[in-house]
C-alpha atoms as a PDB file:
ATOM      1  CA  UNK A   1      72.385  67.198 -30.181  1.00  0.00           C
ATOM      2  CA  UNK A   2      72.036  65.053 -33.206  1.00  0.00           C
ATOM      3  CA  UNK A   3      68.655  64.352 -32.675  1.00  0.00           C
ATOM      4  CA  UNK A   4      66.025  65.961 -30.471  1.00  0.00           C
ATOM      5  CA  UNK A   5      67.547  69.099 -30.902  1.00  0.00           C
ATOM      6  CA  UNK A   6      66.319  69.557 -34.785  1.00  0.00           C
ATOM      7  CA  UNK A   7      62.714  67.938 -33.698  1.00  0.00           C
ATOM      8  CA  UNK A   8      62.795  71.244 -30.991  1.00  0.00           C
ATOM      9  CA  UNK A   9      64.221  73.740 -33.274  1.00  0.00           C
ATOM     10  CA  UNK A  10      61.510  72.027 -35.805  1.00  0.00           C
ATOM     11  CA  UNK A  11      58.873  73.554 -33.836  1.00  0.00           C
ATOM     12  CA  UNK A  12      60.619  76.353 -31.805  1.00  0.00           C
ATOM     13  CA  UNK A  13      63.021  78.163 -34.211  1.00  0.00           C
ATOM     14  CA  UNK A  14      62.344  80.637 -36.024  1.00  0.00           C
ATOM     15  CA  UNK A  15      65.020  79.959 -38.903  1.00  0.00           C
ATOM     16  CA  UNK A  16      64.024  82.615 -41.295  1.00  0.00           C
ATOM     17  CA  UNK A  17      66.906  84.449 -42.536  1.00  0.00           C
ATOM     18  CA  UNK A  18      66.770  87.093 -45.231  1.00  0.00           C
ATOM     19  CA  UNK A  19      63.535  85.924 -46.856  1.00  0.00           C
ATOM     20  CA  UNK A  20      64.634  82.060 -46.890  1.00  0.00           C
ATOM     21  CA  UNK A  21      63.992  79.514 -44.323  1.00  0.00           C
ATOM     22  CA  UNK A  22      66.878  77.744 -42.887  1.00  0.00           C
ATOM     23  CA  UNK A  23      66.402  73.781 -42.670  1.00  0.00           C
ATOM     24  CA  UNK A  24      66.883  72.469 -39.208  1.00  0.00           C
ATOM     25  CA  UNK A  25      69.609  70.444 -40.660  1.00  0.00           C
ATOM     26  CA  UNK A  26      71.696  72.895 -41.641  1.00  0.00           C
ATOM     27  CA  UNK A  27      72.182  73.847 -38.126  1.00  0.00           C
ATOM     28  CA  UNK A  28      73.313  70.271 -37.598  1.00  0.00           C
ATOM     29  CA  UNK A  29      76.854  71.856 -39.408  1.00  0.00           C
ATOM     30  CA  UNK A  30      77.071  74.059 -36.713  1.00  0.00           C
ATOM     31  CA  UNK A  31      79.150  71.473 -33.916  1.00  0.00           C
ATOM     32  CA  UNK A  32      81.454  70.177 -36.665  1.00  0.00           C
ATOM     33  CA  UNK A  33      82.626  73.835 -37.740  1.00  0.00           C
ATOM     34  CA  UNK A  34      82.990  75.391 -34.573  1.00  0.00           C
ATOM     35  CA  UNK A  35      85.269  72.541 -34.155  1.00  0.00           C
ATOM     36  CA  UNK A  36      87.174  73.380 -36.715  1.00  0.00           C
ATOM     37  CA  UNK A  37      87.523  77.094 -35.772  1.00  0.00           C
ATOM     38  CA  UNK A  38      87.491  76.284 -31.955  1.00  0.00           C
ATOM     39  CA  UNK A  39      90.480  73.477 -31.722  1.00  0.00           C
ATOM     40  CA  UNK A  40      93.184  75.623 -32.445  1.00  0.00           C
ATOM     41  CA  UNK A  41      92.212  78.129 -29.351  1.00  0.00           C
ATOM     42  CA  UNK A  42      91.189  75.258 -27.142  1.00  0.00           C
ATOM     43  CA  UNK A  43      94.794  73.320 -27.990  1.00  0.00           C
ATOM     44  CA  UNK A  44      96.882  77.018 -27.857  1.00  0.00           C
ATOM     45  CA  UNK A  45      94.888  77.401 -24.049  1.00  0.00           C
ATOM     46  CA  UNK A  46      96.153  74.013 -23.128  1.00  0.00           C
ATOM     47  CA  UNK A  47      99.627  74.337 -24.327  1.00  0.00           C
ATOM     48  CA  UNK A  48     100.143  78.066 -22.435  1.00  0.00           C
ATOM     49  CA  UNK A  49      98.595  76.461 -18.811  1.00  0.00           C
ATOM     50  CA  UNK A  50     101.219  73.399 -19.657  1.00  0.00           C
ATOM     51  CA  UNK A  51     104.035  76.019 -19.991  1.00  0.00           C
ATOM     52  CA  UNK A  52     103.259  77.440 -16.468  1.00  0.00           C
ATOM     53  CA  UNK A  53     102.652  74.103 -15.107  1.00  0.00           C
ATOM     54  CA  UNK A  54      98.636  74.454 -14.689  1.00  0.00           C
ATOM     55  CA  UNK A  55      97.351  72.331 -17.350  1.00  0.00           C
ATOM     56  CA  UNK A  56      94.178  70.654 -15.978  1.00  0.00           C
ATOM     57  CA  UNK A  57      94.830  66.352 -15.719  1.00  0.00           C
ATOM     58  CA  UNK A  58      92.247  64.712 -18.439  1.00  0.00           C
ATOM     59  CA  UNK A  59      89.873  63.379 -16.121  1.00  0.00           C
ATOM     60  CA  UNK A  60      89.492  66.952 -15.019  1.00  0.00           C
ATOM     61  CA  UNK A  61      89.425  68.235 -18.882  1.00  0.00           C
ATOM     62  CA  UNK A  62      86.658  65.898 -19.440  1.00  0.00           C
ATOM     63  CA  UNK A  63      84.655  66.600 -16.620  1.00  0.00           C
ATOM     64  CA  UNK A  64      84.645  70.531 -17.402  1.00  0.00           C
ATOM     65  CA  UNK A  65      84.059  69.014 -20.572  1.00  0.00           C
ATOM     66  CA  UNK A  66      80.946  67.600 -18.988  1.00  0.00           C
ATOM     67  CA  UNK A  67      79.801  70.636 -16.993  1.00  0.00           C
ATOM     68  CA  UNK A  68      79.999  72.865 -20.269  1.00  0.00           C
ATOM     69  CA  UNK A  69      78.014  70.256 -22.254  1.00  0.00           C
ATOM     70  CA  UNK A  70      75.232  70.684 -18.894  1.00  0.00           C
ATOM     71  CA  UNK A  71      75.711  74.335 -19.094  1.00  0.00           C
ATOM     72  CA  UNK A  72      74.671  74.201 -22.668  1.00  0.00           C
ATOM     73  CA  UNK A  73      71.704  72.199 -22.018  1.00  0.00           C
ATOM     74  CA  UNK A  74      70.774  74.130 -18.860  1.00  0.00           C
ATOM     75  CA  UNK A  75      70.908  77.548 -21.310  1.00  0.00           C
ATOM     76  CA  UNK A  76      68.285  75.545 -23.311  1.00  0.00           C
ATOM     77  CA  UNK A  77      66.630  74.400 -20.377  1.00  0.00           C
ATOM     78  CA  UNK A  78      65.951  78.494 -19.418  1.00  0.00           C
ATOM     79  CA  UNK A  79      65.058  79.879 -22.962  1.00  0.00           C
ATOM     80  CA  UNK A  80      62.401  77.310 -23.796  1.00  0.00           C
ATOM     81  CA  UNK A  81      61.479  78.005 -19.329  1.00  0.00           C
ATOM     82  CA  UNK A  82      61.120  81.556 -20.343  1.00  0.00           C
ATOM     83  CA  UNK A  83      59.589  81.626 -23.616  1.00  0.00           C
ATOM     84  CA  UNK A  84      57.131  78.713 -23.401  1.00  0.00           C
ATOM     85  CA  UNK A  85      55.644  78.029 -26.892  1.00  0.00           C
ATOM     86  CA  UNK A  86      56.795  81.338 -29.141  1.00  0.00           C
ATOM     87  CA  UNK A  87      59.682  80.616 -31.485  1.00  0.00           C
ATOM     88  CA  UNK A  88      63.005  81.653 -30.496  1.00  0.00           C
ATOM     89  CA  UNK A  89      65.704  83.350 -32.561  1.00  0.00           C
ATOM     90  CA  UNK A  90      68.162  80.984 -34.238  1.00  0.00           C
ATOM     91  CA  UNK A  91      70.956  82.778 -32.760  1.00  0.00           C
ATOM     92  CA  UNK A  92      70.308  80.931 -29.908  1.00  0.00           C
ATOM     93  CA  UNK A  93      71.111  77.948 -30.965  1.00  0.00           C
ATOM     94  CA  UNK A  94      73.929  79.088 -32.499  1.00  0.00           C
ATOM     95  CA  UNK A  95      75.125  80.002 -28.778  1.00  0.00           C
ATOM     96  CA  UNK A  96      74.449  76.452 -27.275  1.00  0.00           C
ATOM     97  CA  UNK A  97      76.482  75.146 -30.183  1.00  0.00           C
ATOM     98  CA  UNK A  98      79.514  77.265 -29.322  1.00  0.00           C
ATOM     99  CA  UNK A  99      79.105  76.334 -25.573  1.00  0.00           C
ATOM    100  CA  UNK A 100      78.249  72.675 -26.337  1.00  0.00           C
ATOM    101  CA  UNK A 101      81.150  72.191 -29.058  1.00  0.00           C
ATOM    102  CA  UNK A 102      83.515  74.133 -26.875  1.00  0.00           C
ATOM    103  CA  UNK A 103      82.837  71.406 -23.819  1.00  0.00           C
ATOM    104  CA  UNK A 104      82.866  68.764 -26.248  1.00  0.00           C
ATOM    105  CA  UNK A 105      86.272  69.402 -27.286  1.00  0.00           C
ATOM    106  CA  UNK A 106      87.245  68.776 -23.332  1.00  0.00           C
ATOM    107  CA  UNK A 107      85.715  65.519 -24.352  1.00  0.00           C
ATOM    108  CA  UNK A 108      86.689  63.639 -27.637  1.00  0.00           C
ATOM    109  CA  UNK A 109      90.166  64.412 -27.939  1.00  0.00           C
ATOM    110  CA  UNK A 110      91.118  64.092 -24.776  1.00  0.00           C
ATOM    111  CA  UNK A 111      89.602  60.686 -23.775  1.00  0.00           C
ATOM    112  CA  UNK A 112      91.284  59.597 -26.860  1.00  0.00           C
ATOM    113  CA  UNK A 113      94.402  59.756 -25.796  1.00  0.00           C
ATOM    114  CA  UNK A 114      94.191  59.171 -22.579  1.00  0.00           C
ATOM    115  CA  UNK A 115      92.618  56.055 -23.504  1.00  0.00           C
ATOM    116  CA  UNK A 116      95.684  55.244 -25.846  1.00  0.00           C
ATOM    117  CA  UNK A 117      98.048  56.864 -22.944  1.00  0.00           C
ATOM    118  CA  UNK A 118      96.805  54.555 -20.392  1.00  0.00           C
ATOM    119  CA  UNK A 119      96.224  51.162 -22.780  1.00  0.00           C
ATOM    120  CA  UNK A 120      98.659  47.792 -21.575  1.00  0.00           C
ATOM    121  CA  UNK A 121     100.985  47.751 -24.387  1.00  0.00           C
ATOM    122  CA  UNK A 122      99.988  46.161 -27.578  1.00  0.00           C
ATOM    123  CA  UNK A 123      96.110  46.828 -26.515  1.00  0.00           C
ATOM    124  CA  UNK A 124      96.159  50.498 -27.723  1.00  0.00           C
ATOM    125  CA  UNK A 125      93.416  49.382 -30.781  1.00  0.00           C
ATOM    126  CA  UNK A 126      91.516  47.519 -28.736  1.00  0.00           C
ATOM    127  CA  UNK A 127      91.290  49.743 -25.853  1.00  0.00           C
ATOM    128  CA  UNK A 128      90.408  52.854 -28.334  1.00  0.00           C
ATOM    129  CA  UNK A 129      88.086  50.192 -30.246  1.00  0.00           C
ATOM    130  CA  UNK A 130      86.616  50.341 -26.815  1.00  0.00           C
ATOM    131  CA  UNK A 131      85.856  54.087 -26.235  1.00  0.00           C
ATOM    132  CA  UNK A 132      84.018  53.844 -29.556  1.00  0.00           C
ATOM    133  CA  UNK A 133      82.096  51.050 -28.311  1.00  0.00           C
ATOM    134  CA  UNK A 134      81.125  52.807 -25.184  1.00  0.00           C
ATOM    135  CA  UNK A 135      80.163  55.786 -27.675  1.00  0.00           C
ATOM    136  CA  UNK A 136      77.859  53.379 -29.722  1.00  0.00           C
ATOM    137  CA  UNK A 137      76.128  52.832 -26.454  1.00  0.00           C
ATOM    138  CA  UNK A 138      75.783  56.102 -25.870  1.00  0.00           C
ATOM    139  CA  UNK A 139      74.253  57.251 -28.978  1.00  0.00           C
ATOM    140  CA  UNK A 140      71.521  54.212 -29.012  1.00  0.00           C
ATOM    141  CA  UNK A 141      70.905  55.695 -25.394  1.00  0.00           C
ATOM    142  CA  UNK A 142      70.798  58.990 -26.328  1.00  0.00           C
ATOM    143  CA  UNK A 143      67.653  57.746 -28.429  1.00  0.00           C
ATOM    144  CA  UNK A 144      66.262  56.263 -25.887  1.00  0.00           C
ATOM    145  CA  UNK A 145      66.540  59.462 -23.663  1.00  0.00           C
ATOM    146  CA  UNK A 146      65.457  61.604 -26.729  1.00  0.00           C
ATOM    147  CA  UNK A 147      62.144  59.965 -26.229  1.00  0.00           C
ATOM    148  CA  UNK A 148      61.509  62.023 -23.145  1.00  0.00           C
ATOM    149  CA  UNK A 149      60.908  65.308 -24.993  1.00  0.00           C
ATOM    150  CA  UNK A 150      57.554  64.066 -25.875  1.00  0.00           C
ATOM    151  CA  UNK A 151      57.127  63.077 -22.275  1.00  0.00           C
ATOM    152  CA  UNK A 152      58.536  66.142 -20.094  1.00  0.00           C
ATOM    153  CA  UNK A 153      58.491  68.931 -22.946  1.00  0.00           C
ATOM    154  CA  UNK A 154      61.056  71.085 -23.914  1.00  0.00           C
ATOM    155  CA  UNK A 155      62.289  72.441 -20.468  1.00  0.00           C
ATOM    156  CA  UNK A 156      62.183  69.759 -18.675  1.00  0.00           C
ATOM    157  CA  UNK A 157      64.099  68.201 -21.235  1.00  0.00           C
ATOM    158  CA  UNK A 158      66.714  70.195 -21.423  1.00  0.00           C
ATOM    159  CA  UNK A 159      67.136  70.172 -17.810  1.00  0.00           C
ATOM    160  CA  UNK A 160      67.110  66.078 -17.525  1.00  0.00           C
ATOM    161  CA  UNK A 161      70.286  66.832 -20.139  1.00  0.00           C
ATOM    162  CA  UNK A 162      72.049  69.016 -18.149  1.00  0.00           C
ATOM    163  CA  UNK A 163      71.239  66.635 -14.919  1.00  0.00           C
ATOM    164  CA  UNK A 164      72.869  63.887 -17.031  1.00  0.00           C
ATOM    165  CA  UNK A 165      75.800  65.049 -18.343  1.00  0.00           C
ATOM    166  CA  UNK A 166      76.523  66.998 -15.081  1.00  0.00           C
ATOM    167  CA  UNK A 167      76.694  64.056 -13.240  1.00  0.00           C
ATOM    168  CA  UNK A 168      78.793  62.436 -15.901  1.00  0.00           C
ATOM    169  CA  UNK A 169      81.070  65.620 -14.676  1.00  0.00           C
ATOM    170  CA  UNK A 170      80.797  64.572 -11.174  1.00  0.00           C
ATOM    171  CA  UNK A 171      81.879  61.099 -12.196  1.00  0.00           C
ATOM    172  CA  UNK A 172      84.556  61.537 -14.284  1.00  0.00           C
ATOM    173  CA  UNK A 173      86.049  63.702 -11.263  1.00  0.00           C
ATOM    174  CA  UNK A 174      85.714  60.397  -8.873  1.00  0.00           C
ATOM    175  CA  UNK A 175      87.692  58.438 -11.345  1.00  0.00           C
ATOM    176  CA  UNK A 176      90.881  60.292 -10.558  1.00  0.00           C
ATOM    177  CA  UNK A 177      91.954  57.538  -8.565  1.00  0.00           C
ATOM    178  CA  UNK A 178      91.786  55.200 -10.462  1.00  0.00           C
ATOM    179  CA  UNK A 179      93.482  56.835 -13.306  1.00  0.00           C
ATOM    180  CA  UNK A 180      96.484  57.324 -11.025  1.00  0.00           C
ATOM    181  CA  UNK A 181      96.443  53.859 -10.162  1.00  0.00           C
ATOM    182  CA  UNK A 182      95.943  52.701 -13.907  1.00  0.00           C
ATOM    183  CA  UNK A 183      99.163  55.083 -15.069  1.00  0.00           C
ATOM    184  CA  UNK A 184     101.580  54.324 -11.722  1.00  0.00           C
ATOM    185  CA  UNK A 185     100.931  50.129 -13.659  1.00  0.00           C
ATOM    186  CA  UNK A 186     104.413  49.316 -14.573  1.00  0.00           C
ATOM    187  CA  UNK A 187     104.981  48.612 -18.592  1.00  0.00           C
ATOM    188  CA  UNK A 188     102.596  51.392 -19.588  1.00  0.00           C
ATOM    189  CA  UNK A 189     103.591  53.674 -22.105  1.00  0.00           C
END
């Protein structure tokens, strides 16, 4: 989102608002104050399914984390499918933000500490040291994938997005497994 999405909404926004035009980048504030206003809600929703014993595990936080993040690209995916060329309002991508920042917080947070949770003991740094690693990778790839707007348009995109990050959902869901495996390890915390 930190990237190809201003170069779209560049070209296919139409960001005029009250007689001003809004730059792309200010839409860029967007994901970190929805997650702001969202975390409360998302925490409060996590803490009542916990009281009644329903709470999802975090693999399975993360990967509905991952099919909202595909949803949100898939959204894109059908507005730029249906309106081709012609600017779109900006209240759409206010809606993919409030989708995509809702599935994100499924995401951050809770691989966080699971990866803390699930650390050998005195590895806890190095282990979260290692999620931001693994992010690092992920953001030079995410340049490398943001190349393909040029190459498959808009649509198609936004639907090589949503392919991605819902098989990232169908992933994290195979890892369950292993993550019982990893927290059954005697000496964890």
């Amino acid at each position: 989102s930190g990237n190809t999405l201003a170069v779209w909404a560049e070209a296919h926004v139409d960001r005029g608002l009250g007689g001003l035009q809004v730059p792309v980048t200010w839409m860029q504030s967007l994901n970190p104050f929805f997650v702001f206003l969202f975390t409360p809600f998302v925490v409060g929703g996590w803490r009542r399914a916990a009281a009644r014993g329903r709470e999802p595990s975090p693999l399975a936080k993360m990967s509905m984390g991952a099919a909202g993040v595909a949803l949100s690209y898939l959204m894109l995916a059908a507005l730029t499918f249906t309106q081709g060329d012609s600017r779109v309002s900006m209240g759409w991508v206010l809606a993919f933000f409030v989708v995509y920042t809702l599935a994100e917080l499924y995401i951050l947070p809770v691989g966080l500490g699971l990866f803390a949770r699930v650390a050998p003991p005195g590895w806890g740094a190095t282990v979260i040291a290692a999620w931001f690693l693994a992010s690092f990778g992920g953001n030079l790839l995410s340049g490398v994938v943001g190349r393909q707007l040029s190459v498959l348009g808009p649509t198609g995109f936004f639907v090589l997005l949503s392919a991605l990050t819902g098989a990232a959902s169908l992933a994290l869901l195979s890892l369950r497994p292993v993550l019982r495996r990893a927290e059954r390890q005697p000496g964890q915390a």
